[in-house]
PDB file of N, CA and C in Angstrom:
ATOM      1  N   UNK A   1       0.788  -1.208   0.000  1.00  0.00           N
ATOM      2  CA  UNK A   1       0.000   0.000   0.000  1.00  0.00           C
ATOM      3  C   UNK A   1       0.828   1.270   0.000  1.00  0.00           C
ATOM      4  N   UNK A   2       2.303   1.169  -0.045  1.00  0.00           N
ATOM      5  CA  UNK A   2       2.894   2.812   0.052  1.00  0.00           C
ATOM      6  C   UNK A   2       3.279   3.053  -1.347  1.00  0.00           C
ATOM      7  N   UNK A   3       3.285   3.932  -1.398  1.00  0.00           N
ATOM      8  CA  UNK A   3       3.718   4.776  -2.702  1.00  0.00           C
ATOM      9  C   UNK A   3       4.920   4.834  -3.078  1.00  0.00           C
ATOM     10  N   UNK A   4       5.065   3.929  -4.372  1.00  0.00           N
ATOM     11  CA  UNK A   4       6.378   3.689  -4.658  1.00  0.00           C
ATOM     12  C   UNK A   4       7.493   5.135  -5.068  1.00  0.00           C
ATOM     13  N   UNK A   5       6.963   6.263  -5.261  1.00  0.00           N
ATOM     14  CA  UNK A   5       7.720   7.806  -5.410  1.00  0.00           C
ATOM     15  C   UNK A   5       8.205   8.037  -3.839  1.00  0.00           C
ATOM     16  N   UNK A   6       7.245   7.685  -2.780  1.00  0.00           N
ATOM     17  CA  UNK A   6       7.825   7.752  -1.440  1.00  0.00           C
ATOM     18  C   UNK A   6       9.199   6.704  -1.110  1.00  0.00           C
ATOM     19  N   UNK A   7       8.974   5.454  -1.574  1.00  0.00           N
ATOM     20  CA  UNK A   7       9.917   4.456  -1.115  1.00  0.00           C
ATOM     21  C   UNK A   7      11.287   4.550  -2.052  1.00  0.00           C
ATOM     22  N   UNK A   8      11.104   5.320  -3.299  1.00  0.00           N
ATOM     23  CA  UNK A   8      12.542   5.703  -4.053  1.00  0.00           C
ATOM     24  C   UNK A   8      12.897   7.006  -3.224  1.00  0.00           C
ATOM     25  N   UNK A   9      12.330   8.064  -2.825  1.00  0.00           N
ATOM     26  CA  UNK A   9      12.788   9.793  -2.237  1.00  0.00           C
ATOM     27  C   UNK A   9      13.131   8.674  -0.840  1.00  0.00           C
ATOM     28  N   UNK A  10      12.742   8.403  -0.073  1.00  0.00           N
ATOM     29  CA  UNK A  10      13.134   7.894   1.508  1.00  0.00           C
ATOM     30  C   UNK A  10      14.709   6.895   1.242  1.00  0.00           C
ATOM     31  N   UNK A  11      14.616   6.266   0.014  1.00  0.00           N
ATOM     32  CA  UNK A  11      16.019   5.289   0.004  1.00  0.00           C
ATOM     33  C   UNK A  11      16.926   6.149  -0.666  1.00  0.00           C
ATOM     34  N   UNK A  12      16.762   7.385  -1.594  1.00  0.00           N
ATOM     35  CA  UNK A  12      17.616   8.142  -2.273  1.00  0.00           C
ATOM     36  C   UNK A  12      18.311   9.050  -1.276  1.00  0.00           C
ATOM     37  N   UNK A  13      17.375   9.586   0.215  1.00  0.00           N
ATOM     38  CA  UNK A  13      18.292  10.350   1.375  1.00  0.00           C
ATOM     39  C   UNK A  13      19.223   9.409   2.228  1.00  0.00           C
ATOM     40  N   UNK A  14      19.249   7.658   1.738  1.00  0.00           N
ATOM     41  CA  UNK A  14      19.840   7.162   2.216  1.00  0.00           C
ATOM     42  C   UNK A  14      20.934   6.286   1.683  1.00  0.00           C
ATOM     43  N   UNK A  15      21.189   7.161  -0.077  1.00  0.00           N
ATOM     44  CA  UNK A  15      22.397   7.121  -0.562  1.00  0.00           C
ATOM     45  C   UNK A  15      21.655   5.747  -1.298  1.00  0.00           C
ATOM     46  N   UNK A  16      20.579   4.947  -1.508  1.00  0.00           N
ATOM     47  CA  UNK A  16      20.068   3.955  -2.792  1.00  0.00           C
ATOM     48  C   UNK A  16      19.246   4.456  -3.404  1.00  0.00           C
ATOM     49  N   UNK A  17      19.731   4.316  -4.644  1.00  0.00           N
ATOM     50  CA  UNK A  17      19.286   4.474  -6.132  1.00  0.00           C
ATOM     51  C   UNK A  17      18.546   3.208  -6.414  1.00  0.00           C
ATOM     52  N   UNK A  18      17.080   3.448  -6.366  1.00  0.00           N
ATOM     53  CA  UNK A  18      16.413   3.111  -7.050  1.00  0.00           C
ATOM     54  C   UNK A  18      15.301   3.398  -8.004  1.00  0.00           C
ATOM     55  N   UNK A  19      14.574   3.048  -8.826  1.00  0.00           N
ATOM     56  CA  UNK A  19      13.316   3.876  -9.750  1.00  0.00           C
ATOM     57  C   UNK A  19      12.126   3.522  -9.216  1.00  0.00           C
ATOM     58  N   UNK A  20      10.832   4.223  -9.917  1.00  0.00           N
ATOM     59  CA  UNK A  20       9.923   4.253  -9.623  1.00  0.00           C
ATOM     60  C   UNK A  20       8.612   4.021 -10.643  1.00  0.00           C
ATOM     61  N   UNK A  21       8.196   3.639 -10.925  1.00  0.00           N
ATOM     62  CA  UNK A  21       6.690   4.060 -12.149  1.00  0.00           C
ATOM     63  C   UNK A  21       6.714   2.787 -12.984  1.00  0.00           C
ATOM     64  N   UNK A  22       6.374   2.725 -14.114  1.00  0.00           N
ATOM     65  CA  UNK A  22       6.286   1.543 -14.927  1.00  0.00           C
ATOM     66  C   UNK A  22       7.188   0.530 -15.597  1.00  0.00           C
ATOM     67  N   UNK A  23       8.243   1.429 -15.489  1.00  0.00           N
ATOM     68  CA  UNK A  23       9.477   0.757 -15.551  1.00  0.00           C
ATOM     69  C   UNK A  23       9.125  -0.494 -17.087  1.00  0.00           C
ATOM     70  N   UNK A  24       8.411   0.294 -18.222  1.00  0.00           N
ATOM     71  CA  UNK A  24       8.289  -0.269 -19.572  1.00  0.00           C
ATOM     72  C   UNK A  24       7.361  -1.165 -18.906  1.00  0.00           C
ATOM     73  N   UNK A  25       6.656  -1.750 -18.564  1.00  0.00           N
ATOM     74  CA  UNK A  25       5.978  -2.419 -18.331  1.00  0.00           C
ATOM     75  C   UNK A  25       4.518  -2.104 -18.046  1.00  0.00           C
ATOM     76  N   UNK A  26       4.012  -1.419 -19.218  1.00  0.00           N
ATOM     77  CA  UNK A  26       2.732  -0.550 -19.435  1.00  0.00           C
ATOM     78  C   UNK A  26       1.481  -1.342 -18.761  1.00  0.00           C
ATOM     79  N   UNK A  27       1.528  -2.238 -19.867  1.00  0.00           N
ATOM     80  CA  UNK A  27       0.793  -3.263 -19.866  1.00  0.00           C
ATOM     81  C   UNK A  27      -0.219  -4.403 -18.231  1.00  0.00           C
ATOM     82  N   UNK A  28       1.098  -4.808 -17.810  1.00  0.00           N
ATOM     83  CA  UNK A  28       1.278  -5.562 -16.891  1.00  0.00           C
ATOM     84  C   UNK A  28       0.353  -4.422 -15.410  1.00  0.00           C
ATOM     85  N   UNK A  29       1.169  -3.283 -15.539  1.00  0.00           N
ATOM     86  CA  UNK A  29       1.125  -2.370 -14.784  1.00  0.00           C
ATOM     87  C   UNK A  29      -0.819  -1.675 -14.181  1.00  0.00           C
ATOM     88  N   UNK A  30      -1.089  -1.487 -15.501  1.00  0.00           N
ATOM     89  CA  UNK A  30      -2.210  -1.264 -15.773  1.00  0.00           C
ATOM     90  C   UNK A  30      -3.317  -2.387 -15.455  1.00  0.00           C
ATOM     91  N   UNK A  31      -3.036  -3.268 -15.620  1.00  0.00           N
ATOM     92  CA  UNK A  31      -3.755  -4.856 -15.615  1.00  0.00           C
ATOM     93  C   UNK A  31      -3.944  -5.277 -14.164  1.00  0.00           C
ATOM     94  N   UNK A  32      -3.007  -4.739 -13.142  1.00  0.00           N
ATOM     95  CA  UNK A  32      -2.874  -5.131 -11.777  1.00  0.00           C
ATOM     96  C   UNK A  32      -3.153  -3.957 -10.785  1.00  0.00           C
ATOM     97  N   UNK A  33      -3.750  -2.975 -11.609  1.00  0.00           N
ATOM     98  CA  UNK A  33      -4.511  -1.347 -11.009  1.00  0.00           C
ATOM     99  C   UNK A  33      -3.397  -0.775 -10.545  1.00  0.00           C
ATOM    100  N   UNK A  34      -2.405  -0.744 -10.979  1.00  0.00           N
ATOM    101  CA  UNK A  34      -1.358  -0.022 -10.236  1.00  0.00           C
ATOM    102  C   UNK A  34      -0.553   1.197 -10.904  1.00  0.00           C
ATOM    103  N   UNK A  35      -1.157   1.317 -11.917  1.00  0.00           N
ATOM    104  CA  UNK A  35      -0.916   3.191 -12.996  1.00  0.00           C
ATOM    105  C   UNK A  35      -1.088   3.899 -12.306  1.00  0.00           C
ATOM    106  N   UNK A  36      -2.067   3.974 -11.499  1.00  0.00           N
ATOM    107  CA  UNK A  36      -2.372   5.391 -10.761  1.00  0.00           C
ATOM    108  C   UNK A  36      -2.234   5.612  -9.697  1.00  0.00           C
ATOM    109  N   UNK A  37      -1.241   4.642  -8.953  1.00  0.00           N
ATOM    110  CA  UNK A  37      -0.964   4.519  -7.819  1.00  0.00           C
ATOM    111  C   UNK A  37       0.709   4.385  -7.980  1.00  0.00           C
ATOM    112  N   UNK A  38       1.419   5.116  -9.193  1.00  0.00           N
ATOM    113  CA  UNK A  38       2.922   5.643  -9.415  1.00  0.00           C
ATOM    114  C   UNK A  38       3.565   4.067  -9.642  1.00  0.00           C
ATOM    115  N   UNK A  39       2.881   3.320 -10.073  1.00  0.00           N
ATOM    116  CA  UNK A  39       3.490   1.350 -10.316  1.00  0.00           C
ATOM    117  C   UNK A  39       3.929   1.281  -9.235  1.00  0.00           C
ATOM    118  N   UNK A  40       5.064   0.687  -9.536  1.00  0.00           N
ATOM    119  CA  UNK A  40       5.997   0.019  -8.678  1.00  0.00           C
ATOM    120  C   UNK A  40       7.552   0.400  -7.987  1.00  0.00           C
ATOM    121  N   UNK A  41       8.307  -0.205  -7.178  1.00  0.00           N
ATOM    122  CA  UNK A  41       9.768   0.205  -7.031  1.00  0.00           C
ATOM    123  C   UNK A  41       9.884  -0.998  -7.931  1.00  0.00           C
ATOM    124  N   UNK A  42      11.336  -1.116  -8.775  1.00  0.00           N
ATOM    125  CA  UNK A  42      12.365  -1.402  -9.063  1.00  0.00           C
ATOM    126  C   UNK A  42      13.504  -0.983  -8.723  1.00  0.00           C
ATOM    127  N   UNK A  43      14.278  -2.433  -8.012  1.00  0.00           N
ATOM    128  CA  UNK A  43      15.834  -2.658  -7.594  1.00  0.00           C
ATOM    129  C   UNK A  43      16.364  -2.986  -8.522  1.00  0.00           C
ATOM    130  N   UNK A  44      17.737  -2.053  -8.982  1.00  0.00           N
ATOM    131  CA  UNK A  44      18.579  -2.937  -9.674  1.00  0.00           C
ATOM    132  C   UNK A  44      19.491  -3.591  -9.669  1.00  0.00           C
ATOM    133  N   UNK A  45      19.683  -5.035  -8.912  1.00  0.00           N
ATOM    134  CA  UNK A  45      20.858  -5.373  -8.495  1.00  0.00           C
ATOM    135  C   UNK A  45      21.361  -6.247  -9.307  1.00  0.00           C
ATOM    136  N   UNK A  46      22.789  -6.599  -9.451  1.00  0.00           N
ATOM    137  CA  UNK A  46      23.646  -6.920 -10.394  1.00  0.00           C
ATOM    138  C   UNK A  46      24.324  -8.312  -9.723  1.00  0.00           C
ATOM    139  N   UNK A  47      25.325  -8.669 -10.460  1.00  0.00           N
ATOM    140  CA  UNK A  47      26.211  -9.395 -10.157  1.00  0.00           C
ATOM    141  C   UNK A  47      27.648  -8.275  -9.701  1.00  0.00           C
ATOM    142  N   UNK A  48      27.501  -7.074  -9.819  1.00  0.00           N
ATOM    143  CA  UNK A  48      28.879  -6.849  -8.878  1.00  0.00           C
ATOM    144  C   UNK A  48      28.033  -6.129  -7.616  1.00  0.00           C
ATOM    145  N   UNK A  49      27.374  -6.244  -7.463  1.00  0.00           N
ATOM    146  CA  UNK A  49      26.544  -5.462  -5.986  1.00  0.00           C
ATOM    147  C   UNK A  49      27.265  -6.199  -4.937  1.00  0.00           C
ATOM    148  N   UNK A  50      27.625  -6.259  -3.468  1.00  0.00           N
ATOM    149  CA  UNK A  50      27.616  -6.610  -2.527  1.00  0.00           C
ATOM    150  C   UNK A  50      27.065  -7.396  -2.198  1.00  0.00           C
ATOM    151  N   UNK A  51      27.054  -8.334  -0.569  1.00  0.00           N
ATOM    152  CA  UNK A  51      26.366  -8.995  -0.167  1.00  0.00           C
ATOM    153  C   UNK A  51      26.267  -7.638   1.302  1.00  0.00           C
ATOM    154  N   UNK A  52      27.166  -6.696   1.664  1.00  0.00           N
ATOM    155  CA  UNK A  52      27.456  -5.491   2.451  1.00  0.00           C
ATOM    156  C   UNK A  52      26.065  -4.667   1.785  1.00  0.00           C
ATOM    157  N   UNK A  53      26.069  -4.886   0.617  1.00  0.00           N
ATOM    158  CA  UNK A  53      25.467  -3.627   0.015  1.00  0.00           C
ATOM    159  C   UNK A  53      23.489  -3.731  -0.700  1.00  0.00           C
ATOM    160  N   UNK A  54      23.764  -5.344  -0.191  1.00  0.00           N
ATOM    161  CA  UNK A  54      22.014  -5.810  -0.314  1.00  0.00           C
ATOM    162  C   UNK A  54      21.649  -5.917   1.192  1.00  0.00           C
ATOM    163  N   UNK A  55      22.456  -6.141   1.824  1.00  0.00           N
ATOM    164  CA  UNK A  55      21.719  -6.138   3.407  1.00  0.00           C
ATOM    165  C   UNK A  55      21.712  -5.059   4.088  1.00  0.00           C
ATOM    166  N   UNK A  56      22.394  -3.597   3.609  1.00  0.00           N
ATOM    167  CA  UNK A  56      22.261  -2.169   3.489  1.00  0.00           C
ATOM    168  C   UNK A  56      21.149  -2.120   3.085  1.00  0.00           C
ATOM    169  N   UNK A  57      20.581  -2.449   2.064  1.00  0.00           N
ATOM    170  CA  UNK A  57      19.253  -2.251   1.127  1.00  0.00           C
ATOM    171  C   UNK A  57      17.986  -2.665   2.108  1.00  0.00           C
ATOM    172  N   UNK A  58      18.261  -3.938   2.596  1.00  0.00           N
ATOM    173  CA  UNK A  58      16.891  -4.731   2.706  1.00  0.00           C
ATOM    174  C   UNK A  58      17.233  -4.037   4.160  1.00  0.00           C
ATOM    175  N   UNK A  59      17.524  -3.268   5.566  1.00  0.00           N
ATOM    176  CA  UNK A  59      17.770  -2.782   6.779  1.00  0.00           C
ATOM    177  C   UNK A  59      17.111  -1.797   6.296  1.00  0.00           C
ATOM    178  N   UNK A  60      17.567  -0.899   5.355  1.00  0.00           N
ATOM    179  CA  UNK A  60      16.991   0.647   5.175  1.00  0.00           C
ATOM    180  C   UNK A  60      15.627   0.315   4.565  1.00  0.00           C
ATOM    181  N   UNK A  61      15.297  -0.642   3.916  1.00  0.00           N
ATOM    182  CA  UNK A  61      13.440  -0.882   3.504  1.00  0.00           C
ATOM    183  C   UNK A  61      13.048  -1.483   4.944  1.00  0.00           C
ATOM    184  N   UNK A  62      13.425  -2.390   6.165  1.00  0.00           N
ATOM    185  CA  UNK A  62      12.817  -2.679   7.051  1.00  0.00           C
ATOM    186  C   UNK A  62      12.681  -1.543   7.930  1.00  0.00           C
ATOM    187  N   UNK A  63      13.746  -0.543   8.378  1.00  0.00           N
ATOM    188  CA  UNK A  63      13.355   0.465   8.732  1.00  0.00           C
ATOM    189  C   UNK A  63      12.161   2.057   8.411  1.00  0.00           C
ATOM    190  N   UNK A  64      12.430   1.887   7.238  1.00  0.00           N
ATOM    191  CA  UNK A  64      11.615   2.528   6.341  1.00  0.00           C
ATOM    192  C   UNK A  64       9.649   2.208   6.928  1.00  0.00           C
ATOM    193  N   UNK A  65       9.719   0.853   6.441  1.00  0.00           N
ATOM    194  CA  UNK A  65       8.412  -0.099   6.597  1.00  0.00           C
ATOM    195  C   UNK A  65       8.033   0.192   8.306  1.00  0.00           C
ATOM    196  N   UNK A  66       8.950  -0.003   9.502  1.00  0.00           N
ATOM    197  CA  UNK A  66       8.733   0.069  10.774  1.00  0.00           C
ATOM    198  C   UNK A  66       8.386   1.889  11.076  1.00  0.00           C
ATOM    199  N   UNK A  67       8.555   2.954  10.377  1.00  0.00           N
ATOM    200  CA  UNK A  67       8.851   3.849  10.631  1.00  0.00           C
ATOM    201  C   UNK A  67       7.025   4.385   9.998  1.00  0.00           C
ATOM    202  N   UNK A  68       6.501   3.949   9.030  1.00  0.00           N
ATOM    203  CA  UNK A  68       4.765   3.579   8.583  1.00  0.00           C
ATOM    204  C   UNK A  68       3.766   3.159   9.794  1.00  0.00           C
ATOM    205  N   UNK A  69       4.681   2.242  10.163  1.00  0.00           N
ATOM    206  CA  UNK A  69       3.791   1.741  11.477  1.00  0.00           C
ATOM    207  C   UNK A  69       3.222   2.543  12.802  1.00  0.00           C
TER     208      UNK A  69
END
């Protein structure tokens, strides 16, 4: 239920880059009511990312999520 423009601005003051909106995926997006509600987040993680630097990620979304509550 949160707004994926909120959950990219809250991880971007905490130094992660991630996107926000349809991310080409018009279709899909639209089909699952979620156009008008800014889509989705997309992570982009790689093969040179961290294992330091995904459990950075997933701490700052659990905090994030506890901080809603």
């Amino acid at each position: 239920g949160a707004d994926p423009a909120d959950i990219a601005k809250a991880m971007a003051k905490e130094g992660i880059y991630l996107w926000h909106g349809h991310n080409y995926g018009l279709e899909p997006i639209r089909r699952l009511g979620l156009a008008d509600r800014n889509g989705v987040v997309r992570i982009g993680l790689a093969h040179y990312n961290t294992a330091a630097e995904v459990d950075f990620l997933l701490a700052k979304l659990a905090d994030w999520m506890k901080m809603r509550t």
